[in-house]
N, C-alpha and C. Protein backbone atom coordinates (compact mmCIF):
# COMPACT_ATOMS: atom_id res chain seq x y z
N UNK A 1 15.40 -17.11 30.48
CA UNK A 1 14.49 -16.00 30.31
C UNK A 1 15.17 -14.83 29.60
N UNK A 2 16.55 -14.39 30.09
CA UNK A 2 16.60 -13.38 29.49
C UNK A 2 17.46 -13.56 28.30
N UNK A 3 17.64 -14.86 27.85
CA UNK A 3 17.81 -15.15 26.20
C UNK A 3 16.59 -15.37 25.52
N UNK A 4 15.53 -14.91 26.24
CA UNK A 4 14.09 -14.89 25.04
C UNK A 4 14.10 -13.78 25.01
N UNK A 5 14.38 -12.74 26.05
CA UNK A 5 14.16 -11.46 25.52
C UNK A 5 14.84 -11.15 24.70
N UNK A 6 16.35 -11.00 24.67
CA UNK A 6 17.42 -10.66 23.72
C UNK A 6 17.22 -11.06 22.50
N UNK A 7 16.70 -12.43 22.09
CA UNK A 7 15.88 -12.55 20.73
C UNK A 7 15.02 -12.03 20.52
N UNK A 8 13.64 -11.73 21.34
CA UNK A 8 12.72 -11.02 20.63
C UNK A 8 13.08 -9.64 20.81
N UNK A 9 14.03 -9.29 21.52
CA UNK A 9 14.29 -7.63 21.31
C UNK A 9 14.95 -7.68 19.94
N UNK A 10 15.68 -8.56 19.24
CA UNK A 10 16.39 -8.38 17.86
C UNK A 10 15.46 -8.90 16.76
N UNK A 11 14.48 -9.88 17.21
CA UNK A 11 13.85 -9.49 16.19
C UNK A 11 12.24 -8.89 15.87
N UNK A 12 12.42 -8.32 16.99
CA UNK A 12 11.20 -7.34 16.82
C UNK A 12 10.84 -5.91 15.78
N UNK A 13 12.37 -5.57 15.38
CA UNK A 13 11.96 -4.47 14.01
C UNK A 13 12.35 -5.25 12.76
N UNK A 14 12.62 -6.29 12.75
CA UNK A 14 12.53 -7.08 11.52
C UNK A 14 10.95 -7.61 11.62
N UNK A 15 9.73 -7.98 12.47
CA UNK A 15 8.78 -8.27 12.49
C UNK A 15 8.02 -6.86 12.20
N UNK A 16 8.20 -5.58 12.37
CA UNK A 16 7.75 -4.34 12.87
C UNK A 16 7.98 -4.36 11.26
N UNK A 17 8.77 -4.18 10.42
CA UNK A 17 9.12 -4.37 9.00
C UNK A 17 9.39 -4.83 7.89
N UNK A 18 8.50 -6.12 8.24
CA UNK A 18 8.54 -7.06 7.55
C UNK A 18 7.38 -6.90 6.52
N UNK A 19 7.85 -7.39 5.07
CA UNK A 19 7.51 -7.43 3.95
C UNK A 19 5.67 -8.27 3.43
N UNK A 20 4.83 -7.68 3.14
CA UNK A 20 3.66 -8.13 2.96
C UNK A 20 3.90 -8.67 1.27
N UNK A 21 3.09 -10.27 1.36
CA UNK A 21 3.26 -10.76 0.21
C UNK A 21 2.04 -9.65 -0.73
N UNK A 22 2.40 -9.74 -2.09
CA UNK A 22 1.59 -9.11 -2.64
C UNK A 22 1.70 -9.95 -4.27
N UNK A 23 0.93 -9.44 -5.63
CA UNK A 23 0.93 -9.75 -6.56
C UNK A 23 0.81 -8.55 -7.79
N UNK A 24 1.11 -8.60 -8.92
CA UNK A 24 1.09 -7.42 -9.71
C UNK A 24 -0.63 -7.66 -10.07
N UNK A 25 -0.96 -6.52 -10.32
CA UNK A 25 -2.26 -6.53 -11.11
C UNK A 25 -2.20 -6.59 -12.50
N UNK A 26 -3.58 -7.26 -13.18
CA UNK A 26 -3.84 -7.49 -14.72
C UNK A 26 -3.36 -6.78 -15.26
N UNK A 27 -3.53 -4.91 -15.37
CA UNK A 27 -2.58 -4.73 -16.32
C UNK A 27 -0.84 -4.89 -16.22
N UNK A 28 -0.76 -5.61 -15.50
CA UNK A 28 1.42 -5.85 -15.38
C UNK A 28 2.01 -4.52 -15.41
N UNK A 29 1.51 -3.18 -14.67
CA UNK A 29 1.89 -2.27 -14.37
C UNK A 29 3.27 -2.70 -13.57
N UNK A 30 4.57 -1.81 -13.24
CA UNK A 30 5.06 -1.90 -12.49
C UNK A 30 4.80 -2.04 -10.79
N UNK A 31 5.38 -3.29 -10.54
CA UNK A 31 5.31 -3.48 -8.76
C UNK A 31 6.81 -3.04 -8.24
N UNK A 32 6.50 -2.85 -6.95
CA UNK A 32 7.88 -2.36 -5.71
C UNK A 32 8.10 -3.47 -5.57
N UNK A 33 9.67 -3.17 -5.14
CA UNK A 33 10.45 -4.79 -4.86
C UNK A 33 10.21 -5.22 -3.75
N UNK A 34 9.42 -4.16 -2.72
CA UNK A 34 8.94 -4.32 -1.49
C UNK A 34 7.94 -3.72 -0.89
N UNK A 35 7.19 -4.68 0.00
CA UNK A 35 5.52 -3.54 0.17
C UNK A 35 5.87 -3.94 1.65
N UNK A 36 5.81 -2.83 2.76
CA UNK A 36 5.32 -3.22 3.99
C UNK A 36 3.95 -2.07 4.24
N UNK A 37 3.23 -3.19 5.59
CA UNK A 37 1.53 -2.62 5.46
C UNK A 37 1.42 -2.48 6.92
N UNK A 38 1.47 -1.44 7.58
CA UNK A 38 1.50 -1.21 9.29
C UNK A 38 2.33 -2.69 9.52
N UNK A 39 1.90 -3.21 10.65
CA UNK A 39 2.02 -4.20 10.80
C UNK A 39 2.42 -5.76 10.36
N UNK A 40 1.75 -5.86 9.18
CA UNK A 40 1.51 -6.67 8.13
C UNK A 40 2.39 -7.66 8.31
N UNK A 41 2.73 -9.25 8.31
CA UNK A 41 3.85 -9.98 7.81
C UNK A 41 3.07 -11.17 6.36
N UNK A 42 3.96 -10.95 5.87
CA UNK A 42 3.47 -11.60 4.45
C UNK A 42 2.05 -12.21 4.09
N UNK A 43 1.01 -13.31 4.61
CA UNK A 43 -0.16 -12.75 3.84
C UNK A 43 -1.14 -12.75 5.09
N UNK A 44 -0.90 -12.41 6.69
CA UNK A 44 -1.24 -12.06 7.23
C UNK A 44 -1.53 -10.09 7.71
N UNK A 45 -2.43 -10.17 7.04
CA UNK A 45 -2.47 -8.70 7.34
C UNK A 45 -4.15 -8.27 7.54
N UNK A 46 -4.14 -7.85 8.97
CA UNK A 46 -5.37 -7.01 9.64
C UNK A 46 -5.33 -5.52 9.76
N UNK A 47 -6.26 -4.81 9.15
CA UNK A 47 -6.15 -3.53 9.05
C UNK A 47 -7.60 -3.46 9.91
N UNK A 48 -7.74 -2.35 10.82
CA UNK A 48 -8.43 -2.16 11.63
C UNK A 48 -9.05 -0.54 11.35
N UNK A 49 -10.36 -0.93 10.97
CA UNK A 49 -11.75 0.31 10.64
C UNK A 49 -10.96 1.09 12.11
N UNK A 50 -11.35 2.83 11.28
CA UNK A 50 -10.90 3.99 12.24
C UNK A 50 -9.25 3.94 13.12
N UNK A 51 -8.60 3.51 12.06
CA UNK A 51 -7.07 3.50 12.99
C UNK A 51 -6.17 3.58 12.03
N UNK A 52 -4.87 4.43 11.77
CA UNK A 52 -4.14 4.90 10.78
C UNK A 52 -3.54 3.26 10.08
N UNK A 53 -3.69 4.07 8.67
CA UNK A 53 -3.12 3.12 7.41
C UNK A 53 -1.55 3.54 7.21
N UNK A 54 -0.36 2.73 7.36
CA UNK A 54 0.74 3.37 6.83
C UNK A 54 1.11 2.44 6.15
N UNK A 55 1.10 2.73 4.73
CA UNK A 55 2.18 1.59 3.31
C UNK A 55 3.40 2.07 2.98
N UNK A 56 4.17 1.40 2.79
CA UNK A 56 5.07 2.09 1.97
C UNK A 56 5.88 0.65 0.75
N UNK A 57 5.87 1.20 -0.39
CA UNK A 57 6.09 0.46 -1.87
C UNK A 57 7.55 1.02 -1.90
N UNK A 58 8.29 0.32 -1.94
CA UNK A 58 9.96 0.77 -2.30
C UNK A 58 10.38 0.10 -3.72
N UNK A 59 10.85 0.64 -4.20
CA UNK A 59 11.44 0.87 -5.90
C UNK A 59 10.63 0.02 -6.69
N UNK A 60 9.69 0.99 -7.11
CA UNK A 60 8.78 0.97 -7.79
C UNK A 60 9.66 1.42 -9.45
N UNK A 61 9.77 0.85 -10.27
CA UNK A 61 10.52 1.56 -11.71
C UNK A 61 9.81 1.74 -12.46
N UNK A 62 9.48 3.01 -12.69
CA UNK A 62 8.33 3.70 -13.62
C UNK A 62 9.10 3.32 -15.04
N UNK A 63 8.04 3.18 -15.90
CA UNK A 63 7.79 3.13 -17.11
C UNK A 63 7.75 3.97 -18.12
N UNK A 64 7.13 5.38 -17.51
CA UNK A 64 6.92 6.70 -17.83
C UNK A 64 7.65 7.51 -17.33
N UNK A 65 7.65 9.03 -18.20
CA UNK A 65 7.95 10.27 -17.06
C UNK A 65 6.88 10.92 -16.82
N UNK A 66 6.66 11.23 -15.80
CA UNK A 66 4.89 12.10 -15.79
C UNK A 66 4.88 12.59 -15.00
N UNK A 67 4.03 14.01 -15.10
CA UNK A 67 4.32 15.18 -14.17
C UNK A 67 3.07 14.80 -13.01
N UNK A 68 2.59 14.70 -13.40
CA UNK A 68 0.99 14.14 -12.35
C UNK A 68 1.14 12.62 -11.82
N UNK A 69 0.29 12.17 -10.71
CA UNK A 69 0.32 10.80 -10.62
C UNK A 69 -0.80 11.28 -9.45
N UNK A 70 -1.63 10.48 -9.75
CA UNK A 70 -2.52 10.04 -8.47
C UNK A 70 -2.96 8.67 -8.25
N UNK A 71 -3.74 8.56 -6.78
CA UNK A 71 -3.44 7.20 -6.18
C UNK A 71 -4.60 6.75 -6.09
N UNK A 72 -5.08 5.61 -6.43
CA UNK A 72 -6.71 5.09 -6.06
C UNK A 72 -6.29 3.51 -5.81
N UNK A 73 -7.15 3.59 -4.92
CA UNK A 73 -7.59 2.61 -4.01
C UNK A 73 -8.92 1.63 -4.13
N UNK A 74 -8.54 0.34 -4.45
CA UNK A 74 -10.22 -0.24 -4.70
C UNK A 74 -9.88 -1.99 -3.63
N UNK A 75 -10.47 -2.21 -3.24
CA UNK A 75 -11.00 -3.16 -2.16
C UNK A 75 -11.88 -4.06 -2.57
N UNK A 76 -11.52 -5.19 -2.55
CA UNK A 76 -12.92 -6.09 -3.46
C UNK A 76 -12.62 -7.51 -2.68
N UNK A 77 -14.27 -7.87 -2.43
CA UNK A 77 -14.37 -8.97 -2.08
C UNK A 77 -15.01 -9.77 -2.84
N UNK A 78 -14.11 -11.08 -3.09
CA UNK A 78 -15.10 -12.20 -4.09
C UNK A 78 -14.96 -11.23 -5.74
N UNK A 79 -13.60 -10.34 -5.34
CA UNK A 79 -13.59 -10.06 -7.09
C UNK A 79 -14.56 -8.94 -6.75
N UNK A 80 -15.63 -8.29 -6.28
CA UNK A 80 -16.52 -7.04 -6.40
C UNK A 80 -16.33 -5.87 -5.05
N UNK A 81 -16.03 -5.15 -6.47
CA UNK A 81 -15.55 -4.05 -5.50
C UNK A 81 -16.51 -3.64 -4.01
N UNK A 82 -16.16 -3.41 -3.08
CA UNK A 82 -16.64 -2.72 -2.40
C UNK A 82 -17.11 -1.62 -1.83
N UNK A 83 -16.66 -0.65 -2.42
CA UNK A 83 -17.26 0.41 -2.68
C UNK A 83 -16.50 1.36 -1.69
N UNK A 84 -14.94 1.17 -0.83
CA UNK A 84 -14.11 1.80 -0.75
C UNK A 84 -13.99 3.19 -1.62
N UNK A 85 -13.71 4.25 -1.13
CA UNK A 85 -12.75 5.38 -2.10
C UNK A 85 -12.24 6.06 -1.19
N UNK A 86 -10.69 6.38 -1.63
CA UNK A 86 -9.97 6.79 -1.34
C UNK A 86 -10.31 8.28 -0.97
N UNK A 87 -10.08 8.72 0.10
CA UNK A 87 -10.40 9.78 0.29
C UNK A 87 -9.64 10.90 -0.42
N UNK A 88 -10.47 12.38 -1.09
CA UNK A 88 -9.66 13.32 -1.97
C UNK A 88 -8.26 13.60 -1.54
N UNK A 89 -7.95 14.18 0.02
CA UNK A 89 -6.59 15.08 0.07
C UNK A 89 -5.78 13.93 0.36
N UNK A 90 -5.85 11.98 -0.24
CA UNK A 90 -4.86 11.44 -0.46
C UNK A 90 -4.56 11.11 -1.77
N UNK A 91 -5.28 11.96 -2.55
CA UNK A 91 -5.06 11.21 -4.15
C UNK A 91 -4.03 12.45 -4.80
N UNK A 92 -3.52 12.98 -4.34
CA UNK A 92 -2.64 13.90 -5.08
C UNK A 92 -1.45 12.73 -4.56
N UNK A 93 -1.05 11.79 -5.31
CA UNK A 93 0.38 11.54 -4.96
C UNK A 93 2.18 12.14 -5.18
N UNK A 94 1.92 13.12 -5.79
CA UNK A 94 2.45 13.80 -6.37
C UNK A 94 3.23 14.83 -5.17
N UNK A 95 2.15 15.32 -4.06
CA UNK A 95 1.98 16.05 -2.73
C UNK A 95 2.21 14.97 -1.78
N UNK A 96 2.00 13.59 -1.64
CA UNK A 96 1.48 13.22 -0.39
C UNK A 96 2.42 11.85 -0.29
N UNK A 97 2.68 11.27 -1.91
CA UNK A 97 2.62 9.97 -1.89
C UNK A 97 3.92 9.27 -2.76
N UNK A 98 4.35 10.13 -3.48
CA UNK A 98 5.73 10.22 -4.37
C UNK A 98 6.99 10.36 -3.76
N UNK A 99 8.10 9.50 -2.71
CA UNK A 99 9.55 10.18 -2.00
C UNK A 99 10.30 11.29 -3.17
N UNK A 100 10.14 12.71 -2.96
CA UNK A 100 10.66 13.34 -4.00
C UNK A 100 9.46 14.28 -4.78
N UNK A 101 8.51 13.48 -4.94
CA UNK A 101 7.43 14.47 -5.60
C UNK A 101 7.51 14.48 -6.97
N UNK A 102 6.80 15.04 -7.77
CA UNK A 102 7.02 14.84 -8.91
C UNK A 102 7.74 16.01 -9.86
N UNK A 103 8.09 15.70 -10.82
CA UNK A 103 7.44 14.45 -12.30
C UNK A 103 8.01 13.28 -11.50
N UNK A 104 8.03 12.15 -12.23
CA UNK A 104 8.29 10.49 -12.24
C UNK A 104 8.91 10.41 -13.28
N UNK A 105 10.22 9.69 -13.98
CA UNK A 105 11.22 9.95 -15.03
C UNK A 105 11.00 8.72 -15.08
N UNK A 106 11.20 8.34 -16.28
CA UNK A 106 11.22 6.83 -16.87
C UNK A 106 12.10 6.27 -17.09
N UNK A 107 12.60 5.02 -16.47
CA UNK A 107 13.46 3.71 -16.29
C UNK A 107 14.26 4.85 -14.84
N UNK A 108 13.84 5.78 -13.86
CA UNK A 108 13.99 5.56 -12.27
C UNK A 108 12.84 4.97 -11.53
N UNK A 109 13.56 4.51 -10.66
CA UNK A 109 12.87 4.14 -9.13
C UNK A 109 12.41 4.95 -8.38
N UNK A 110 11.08 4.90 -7.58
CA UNK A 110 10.72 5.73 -6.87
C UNK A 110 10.17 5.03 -5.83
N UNK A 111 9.92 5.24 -4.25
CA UNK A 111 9.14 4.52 -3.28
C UNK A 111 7.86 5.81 -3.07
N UNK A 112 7.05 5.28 -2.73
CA UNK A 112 5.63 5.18 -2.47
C UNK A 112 5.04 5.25 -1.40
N UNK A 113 4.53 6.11 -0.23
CA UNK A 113 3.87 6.21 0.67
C UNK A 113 2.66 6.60 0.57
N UNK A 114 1.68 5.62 1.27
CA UNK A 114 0.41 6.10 1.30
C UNK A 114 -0.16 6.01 3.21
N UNK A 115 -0.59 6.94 3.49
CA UNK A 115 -0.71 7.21 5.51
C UNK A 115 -1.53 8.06 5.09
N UNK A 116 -2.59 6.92 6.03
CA UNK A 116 -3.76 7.54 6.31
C UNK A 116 -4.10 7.46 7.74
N UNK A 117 -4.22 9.11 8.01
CA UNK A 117 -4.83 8.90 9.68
C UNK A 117 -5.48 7.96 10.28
N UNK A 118 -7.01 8.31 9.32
CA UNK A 118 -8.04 7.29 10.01
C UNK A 118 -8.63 6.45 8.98
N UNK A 119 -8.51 5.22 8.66
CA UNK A 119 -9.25 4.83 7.57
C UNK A 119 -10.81 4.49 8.12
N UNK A 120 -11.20 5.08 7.50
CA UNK A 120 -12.81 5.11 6.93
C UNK A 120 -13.05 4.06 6.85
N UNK A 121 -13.53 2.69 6.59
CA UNK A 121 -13.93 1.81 6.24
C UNK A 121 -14.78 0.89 6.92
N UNK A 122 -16.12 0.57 6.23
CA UNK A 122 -16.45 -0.52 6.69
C UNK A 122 -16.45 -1.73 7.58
N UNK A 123 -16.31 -2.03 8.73
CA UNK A 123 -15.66 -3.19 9.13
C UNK A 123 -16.04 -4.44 8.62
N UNK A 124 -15.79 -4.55 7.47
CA UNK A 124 -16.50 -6.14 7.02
C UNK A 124 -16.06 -7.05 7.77
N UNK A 125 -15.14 -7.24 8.57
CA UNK A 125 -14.90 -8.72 9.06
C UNK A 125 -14.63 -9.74 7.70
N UNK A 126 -14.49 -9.53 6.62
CA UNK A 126 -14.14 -10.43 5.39
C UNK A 126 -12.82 -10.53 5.05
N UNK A 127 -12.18 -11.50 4.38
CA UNK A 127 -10.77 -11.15 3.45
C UNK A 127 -11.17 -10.01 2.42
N UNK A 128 -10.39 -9.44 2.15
CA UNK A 128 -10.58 -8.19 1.25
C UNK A 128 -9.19 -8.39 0.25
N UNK A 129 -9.26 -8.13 -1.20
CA UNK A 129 -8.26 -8.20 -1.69
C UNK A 129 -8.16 -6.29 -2.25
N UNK A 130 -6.68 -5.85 -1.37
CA UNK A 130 -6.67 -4.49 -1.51
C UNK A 130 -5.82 -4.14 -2.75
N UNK A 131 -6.18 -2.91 -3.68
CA UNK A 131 -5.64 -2.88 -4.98
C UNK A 131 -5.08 -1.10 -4.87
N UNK A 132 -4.01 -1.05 -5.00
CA UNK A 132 -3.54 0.50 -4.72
C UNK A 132 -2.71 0.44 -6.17
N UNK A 133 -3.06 1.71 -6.75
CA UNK A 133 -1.99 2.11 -7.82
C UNK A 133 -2.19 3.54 -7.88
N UNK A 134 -0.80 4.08 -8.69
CA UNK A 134 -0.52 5.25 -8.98
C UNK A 134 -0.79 5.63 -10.75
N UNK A 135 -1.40 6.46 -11.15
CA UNK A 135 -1.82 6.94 -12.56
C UNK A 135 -1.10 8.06 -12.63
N UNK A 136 -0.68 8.32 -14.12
CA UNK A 136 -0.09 9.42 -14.34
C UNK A 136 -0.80 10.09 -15.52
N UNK A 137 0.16 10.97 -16.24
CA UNK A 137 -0.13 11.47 -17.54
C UNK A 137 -1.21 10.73 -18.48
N UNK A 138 -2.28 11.48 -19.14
CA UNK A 138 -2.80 10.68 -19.65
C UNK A 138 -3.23 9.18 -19.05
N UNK A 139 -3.54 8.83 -17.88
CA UNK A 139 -3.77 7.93 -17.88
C UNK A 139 -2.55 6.70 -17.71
N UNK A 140 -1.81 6.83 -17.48
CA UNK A 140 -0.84 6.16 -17.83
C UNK A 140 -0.65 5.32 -16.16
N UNK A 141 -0.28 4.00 -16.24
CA UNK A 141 0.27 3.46 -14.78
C UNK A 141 1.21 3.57 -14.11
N UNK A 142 1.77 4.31 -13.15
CA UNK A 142 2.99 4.22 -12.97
C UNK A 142 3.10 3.27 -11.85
N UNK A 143 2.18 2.43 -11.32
CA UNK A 143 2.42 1.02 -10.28
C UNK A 143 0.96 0.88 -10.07
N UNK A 144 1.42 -0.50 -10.07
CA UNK A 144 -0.10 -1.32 -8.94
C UNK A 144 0.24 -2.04 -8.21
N UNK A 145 0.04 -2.52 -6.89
CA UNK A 145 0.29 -4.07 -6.43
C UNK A 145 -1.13 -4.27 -5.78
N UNK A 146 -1.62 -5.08 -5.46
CA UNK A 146 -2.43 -5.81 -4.78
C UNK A 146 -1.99 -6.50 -4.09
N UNK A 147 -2.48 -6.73 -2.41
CA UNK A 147 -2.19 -7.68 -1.16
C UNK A 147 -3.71 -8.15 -0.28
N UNK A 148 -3.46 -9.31 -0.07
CA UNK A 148 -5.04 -9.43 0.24
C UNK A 148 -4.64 -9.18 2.29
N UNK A 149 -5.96 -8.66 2.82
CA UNK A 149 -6.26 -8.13 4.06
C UNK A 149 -7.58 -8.79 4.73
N UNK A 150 -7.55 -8.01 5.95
CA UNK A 150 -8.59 -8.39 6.35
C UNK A 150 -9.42 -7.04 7.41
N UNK A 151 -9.76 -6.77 7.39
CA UNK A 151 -10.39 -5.48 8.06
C UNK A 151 -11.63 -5.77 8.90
N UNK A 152 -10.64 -5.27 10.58
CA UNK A 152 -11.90 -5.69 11.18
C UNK A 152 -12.30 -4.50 12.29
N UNK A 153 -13.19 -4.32 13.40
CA UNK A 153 -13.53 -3.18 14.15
C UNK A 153 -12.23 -2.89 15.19
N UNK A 154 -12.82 -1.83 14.94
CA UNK A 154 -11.51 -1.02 16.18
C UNK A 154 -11.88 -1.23 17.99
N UNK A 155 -11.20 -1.20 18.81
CA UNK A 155 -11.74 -2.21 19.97
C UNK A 155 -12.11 -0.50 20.76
């Protein structure tokens, strides 16, 4: 017995921080070499309507330098969006969502936080494929990744 605990006491913040599989999006914007999603372990991940969102994207290597960057969020099932939006006082990433803040300098690394108190959302009970990126100057990408989820009611 108490060599099951001693294992799961060691590896319980490697499970607590473990890496969510993800994929780059169509435009081949820059991805982080690592995404963890609350909870998340690689393509198991339940995000739960009305209960805080915490991501974090680590070395992300911008492409650009850009003084602005904001963050949008789109959610799509079966490929169609759902009609998710990111709520306003998280789209300044620049304030909220940038380690460091901005500008963003081109060919550095930057990690990525996005924490959200309460997410808003729908409880579809569906797979959801979630799409987060950062925009800069003009329009410009400074990351995307996509990880597919599943979002269900809060108990």
């Amino acid at each position: 017995m108490s060599k099951f605990v001693l294992v799961a006491a060691a590896l319980l913040p490697a499970m607590i921080l473990a890496n969510v599989n993800f994929r780059q999006c169509p435009n081949r914007a820059p991805v982080p070499t690592a995404l963890t999603v609350n909870d998340c372990i690689g393509d198991s991940c339940i995000l739960i309507a009305r209960q805080p969102l915490y991501a974090v994207a680590s070395g992300v290597l911008s492409r650009y330098t850009s003084k602005t960057a904001t963050t949008r969020v789109v959610s799509r099932f079966l490929g169609l969006d759902t009609g998710y939006r990111l709520p306003r006082e998280y789209t300044d990433a620049c304030k909220g969502g940038i380690s460091g803040g901005c500008p963003v300098y081109l060919g550095e690394t930057y990690n990525f936080t996005l924490a959200i108190d309460d997410l808003v959302v729908p409880d579809l009970n569906i797979p959801v494929e979630v799409e987060v990126s950062v925009r800069g100057d003009k329009g410009v990408v400074l990351g995307c990744v996509r990880f597919k989820a599943k979002v269900v009611k809060s108990d």
